[in-house]
PDB file of N, CA and C in Angstrom:
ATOM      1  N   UNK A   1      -0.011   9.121  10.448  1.00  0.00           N
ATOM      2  CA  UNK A   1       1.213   9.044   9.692  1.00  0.00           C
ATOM      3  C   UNK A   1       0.847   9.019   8.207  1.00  0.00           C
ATOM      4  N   UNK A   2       1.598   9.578   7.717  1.00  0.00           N
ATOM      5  CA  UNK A   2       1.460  10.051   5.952  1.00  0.00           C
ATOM      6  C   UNK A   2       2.368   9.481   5.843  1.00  0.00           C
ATOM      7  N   UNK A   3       2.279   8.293   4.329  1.00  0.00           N
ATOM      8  CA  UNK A   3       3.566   7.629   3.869  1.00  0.00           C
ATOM      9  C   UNK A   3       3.307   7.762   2.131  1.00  0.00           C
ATOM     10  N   UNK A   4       4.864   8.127   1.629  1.00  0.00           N
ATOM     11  CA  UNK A   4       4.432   7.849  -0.265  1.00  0.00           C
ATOM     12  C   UNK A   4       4.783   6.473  -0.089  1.00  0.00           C
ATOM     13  N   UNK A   5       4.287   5.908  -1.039  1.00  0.00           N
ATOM     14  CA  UNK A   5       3.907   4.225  -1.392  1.00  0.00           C
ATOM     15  C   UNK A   5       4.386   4.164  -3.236  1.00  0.00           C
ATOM     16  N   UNK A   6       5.104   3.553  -3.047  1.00  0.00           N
ATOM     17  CA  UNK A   6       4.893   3.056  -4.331  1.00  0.00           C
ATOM     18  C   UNK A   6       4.744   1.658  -4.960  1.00  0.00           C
ATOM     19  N   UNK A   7       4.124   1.414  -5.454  1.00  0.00           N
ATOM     20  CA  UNK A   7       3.145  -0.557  -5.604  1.00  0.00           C
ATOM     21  C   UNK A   7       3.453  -0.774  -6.804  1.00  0.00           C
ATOM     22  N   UNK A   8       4.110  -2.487  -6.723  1.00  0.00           N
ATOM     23  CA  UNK A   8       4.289  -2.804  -7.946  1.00  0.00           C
ATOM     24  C   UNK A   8       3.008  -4.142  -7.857  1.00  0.00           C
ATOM     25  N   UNK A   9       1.956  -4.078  -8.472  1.00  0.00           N
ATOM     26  CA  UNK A   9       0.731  -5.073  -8.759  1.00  0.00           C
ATOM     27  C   UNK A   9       1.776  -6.292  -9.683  1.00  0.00           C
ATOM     28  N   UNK A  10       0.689  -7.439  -9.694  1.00  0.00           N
ATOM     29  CA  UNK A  10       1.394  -8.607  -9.950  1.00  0.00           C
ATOM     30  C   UNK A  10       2.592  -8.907 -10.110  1.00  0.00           C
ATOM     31  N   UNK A  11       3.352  -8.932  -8.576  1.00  0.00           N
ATOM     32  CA  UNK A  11       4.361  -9.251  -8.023  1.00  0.00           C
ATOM     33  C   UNK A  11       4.653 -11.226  -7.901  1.00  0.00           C
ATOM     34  N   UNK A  12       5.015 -11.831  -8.226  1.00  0.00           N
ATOM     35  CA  UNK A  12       5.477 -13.495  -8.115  1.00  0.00           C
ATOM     36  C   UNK A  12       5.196 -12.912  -5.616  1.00  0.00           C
ATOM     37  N   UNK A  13       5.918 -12.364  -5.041  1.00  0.00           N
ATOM     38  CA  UNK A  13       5.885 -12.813  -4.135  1.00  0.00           C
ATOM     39  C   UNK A  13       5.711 -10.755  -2.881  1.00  0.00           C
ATOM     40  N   UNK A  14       4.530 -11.507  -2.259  1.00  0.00           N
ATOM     41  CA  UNK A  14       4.630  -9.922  -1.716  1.00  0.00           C
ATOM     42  C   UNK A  14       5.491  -9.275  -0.388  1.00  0.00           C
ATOM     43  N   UNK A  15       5.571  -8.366  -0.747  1.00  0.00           N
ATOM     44  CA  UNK A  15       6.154  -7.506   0.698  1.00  0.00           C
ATOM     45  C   UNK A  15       6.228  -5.984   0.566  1.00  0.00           C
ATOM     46  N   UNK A  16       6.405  -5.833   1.837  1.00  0.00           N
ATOM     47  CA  UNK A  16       6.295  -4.231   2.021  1.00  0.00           C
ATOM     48  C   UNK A  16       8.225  -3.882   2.104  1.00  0.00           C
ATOM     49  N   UNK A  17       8.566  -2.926   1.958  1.00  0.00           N
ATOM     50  CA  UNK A  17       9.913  -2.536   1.956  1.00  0.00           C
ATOM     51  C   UNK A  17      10.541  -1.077   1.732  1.00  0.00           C
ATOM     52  N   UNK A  18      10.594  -0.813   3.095  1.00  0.00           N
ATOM     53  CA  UNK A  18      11.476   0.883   3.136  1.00  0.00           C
ATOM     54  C   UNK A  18      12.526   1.419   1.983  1.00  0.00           C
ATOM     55  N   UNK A  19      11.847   2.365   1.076  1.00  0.00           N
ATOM     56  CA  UNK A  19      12.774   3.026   0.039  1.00  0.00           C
ATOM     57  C   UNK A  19      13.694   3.991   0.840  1.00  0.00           C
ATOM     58  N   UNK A  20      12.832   4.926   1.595  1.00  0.00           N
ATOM     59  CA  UNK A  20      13.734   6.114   2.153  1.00  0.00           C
ATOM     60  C   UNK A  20      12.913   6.249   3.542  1.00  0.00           C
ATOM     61  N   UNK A  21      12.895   7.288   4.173  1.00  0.00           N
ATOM     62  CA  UNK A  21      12.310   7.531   5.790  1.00  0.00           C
ATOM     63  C   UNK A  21      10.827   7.603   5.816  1.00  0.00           C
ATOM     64  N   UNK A  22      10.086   8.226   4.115  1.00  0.00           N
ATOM     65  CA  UNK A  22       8.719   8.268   4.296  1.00  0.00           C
ATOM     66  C   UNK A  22       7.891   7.894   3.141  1.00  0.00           C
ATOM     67  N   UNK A  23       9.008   7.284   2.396  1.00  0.00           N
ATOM     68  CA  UNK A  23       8.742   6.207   1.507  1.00  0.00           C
ATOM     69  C   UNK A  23       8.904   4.752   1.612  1.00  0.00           C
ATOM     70  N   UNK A  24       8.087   3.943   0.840  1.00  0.00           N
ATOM     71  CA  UNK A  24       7.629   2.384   1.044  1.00  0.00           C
ATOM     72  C   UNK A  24       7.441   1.877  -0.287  1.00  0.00           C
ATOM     73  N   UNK A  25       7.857   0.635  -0.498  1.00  0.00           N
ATOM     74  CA  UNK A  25       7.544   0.194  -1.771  1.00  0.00           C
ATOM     75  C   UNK A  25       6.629  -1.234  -1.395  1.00  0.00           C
ATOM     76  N   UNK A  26       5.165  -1.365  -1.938  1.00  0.00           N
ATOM     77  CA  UNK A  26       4.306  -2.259  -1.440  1.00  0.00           C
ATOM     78  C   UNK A  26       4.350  -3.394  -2.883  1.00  0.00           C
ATOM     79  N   UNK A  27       4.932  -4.499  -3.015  1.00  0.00           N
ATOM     80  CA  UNK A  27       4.766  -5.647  -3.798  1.00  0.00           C
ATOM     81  C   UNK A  27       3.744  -6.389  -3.433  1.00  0.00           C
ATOM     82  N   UNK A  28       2.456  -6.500  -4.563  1.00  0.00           N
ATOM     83  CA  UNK A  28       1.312  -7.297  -4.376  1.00  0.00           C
ATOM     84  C   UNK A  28       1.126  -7.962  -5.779  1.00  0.00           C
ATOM     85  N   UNK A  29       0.660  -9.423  -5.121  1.00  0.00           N
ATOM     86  CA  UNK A  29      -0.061 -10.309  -6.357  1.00  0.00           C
ATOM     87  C   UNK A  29      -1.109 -10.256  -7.105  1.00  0.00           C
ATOM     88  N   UNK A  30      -2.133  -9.153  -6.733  1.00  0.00           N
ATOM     89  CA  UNK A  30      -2.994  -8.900  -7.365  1.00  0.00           C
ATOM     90  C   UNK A  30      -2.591  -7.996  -8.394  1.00  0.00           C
ATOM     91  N   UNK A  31      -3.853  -8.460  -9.300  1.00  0.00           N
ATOM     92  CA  UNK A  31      -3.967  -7.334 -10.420  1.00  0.00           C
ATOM     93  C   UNK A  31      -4.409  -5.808 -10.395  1.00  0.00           C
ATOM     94  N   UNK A  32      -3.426  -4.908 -11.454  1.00  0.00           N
ATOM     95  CA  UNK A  32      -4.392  -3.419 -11.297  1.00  0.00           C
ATOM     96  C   UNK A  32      -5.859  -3.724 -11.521  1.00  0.00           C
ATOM     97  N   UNK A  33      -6.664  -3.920 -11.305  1.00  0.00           N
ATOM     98  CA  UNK A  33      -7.616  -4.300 -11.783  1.00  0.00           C
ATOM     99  C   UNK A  33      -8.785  -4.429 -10.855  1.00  0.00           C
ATOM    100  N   UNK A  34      -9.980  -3.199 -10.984  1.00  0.00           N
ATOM    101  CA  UNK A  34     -11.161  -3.189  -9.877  1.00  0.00           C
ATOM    102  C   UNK A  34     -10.765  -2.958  -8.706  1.00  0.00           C
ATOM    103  N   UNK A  35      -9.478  -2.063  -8.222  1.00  0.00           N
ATOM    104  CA  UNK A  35      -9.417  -1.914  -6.698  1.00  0.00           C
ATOM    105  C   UNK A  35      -8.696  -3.119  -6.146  1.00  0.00           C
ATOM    106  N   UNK A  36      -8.354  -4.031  -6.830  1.00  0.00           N
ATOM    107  CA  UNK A  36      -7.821  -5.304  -6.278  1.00  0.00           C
ATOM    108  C   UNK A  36      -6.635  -5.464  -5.545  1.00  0.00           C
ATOM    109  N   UNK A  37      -5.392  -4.353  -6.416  1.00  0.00           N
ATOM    110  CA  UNK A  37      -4.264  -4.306  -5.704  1.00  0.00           C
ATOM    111  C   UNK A  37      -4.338  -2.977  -4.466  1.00  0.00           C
ATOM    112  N   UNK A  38      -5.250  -2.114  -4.965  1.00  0.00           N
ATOM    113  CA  UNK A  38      -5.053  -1.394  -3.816  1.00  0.00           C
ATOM    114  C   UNK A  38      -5.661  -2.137  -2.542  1.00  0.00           C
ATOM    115  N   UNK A  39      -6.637  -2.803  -2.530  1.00  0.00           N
ATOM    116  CA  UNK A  39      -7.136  -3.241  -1.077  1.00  0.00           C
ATOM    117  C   UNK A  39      -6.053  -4.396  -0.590  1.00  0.00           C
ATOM    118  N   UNK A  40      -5.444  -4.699  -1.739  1.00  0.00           N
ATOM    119  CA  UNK A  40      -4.381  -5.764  -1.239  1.00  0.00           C
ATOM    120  C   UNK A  40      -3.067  -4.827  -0.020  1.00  0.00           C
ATOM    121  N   UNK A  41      -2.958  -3.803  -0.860  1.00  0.00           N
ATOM    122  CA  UNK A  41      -1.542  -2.384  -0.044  1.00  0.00           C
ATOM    123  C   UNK A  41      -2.412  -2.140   0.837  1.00  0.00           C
ATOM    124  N   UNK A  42      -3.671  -2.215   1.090  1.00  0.00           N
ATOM    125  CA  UNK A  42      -4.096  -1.398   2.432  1.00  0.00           C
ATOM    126  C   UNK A  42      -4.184  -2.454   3.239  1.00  0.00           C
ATOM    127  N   UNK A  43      -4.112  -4.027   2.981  1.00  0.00           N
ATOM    128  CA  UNK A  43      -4.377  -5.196   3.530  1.00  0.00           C
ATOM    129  C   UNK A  43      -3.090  -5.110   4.421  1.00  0.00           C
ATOM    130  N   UNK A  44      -1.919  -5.484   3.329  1.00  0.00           N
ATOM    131  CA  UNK A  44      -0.406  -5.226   3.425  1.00  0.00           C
ATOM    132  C   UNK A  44      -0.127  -4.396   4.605  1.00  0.00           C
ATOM    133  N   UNK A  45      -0.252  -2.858   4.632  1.00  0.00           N
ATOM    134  CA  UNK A  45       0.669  -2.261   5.292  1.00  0.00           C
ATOM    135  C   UNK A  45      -0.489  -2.032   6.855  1.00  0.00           C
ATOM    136  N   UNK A  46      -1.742  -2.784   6.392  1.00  0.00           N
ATOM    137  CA  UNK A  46      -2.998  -2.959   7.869  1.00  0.00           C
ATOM    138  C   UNK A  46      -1.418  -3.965   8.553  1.00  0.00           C
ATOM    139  N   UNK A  47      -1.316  -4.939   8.301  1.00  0.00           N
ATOM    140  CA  UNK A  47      -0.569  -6.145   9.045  1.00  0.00           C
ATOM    141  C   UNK A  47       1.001  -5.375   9.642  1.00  0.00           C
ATOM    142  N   UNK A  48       1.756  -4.843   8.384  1.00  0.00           N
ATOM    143  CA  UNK A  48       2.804  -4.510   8.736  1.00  0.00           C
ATOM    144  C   UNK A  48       2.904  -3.501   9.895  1.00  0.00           C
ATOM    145  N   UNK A  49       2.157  -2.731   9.894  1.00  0.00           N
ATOM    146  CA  UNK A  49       1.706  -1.752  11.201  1.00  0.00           C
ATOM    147  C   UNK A  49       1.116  -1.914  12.558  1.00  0.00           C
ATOM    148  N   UNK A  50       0.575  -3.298  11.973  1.00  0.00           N
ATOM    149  CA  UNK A  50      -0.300  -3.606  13.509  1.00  0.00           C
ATOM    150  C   UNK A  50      -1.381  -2.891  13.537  1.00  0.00           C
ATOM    151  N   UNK A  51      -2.297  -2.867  12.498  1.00  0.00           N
ATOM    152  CA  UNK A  51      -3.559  -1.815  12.810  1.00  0.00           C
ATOM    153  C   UNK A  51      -4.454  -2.721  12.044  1.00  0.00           C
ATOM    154  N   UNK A  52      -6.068  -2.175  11.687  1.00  0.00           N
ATOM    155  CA  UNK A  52      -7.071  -2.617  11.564  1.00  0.00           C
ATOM    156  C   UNK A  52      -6.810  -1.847   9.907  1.00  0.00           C
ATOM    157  N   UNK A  53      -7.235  -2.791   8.844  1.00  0.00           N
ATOM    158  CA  UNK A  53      -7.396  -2.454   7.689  1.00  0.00           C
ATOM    159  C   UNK A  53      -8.213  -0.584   7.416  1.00  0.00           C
ATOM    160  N   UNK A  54      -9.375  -0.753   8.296  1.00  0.00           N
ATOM    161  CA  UNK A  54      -9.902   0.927   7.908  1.00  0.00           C
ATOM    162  C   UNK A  54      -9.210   1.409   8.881  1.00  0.00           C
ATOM    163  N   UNK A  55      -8.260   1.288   9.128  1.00  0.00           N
ATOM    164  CA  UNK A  55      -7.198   3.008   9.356  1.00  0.00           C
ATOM    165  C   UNK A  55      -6.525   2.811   8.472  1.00  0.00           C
ATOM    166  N   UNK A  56      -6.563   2.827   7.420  1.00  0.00           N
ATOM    167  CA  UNK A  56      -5.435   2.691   6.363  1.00  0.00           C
ATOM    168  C   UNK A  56      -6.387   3.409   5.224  1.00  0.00           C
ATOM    169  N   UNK A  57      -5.764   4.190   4.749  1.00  0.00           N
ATOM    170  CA  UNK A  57      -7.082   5.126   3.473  1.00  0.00           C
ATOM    171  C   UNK A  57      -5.820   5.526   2.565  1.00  0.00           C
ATOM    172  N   UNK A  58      -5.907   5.316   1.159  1.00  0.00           N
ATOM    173  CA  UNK A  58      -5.394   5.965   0.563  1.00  0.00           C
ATOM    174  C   UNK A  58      -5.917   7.661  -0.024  1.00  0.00           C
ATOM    175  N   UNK A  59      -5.184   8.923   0.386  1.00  0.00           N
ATOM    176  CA  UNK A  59      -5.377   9.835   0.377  1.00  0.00           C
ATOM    177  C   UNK A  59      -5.340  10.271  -1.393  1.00  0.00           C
ATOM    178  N   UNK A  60      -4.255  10.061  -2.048  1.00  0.00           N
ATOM    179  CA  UNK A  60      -4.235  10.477  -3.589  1.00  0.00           C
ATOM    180  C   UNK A  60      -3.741   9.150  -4.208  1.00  0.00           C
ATOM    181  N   UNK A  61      -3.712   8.652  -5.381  1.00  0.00           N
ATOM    182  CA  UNK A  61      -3.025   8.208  -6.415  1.00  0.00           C
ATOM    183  C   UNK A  61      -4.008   6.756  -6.177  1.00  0.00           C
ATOM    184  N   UNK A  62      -5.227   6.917  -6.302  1.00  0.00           N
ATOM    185  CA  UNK A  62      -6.309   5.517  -6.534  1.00  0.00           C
ATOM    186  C   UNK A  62      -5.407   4.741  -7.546  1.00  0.00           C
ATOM    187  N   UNK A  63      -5.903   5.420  -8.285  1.00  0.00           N
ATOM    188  CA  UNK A  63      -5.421   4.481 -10.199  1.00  0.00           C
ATOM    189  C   UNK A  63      -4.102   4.941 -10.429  1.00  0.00           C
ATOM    190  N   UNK A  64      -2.951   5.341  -9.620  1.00  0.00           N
ATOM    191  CA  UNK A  64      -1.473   5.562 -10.155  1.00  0.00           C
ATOM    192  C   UNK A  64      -0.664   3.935  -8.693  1.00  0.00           C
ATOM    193  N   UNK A  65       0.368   3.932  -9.520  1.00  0.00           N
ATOM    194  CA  UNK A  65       1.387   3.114  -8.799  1.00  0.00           C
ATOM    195  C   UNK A  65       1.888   4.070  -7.856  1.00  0.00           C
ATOM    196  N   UNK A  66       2.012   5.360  -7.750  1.00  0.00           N
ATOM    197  CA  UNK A  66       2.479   5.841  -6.777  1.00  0.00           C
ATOM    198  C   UNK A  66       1.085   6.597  -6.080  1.00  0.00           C
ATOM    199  N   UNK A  67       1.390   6.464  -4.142  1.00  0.00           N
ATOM    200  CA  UNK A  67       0.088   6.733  -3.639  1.00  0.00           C
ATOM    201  C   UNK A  67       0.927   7.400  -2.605  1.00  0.00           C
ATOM    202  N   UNK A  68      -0.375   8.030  -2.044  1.00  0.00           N
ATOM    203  CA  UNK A  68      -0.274   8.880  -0.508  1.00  0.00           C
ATOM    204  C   UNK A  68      -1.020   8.300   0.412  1.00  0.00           C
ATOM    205  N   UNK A  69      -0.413   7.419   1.174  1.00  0.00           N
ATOM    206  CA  UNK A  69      -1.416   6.848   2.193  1.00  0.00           C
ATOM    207  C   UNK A  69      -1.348   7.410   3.621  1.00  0.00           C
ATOM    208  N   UNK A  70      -2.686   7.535   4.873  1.00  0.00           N
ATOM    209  CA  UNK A  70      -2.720   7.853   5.893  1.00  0.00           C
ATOM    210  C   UNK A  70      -2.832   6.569   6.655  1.00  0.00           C
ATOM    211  N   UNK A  71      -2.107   6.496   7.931  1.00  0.00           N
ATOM    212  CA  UNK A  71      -2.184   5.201   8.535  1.00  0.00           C
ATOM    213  C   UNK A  71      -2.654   5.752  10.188  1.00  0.00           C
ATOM    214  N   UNK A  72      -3.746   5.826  10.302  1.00  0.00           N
ATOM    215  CA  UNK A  72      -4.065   6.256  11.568  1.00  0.00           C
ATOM    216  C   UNK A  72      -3.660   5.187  12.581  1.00  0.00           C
ATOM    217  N   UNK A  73      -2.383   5.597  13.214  1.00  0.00           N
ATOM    218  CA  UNK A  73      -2.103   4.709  14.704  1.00  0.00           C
ATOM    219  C   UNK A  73      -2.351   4.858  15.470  1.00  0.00           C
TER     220      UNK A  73
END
């Protein structure tokens, strides 16, 4: 499954939350900073899915707020 993501980093409180059918908006407490919030969204949507953190890869947008993630189920 291919999902756009869009992450707002240092969030007061986190969650994952459906924008549209293949969009997601991922709220995390970490900082942009060293990979921190992204491993936090791949932490995030590992739980929300029920899967193991490495099936979760972000495909494009490392260093952008908006990403393309693959969620192998």
């Amino acid at each position: 499954m291919i999902l756009k993501v869009r992450v707002r980093p240092g969030a007061r409180e986190e969650s994952v939350r459906e924008l549209s059918g293949d969009e997601l908006e991922v709220r995390v407490s970490a900082p942009p900073q060293k990979g921190k919030a992204n491993e936090r969204v791949r932490e995030l949507l590992a739980e929300h899915f029920g899967v193991s953190r490495s099936r979760v890869r972000i495909l494009k947008g490392e260093s952008s707020r908006r990403k393309l993630i693959e969620i192998d189920l």
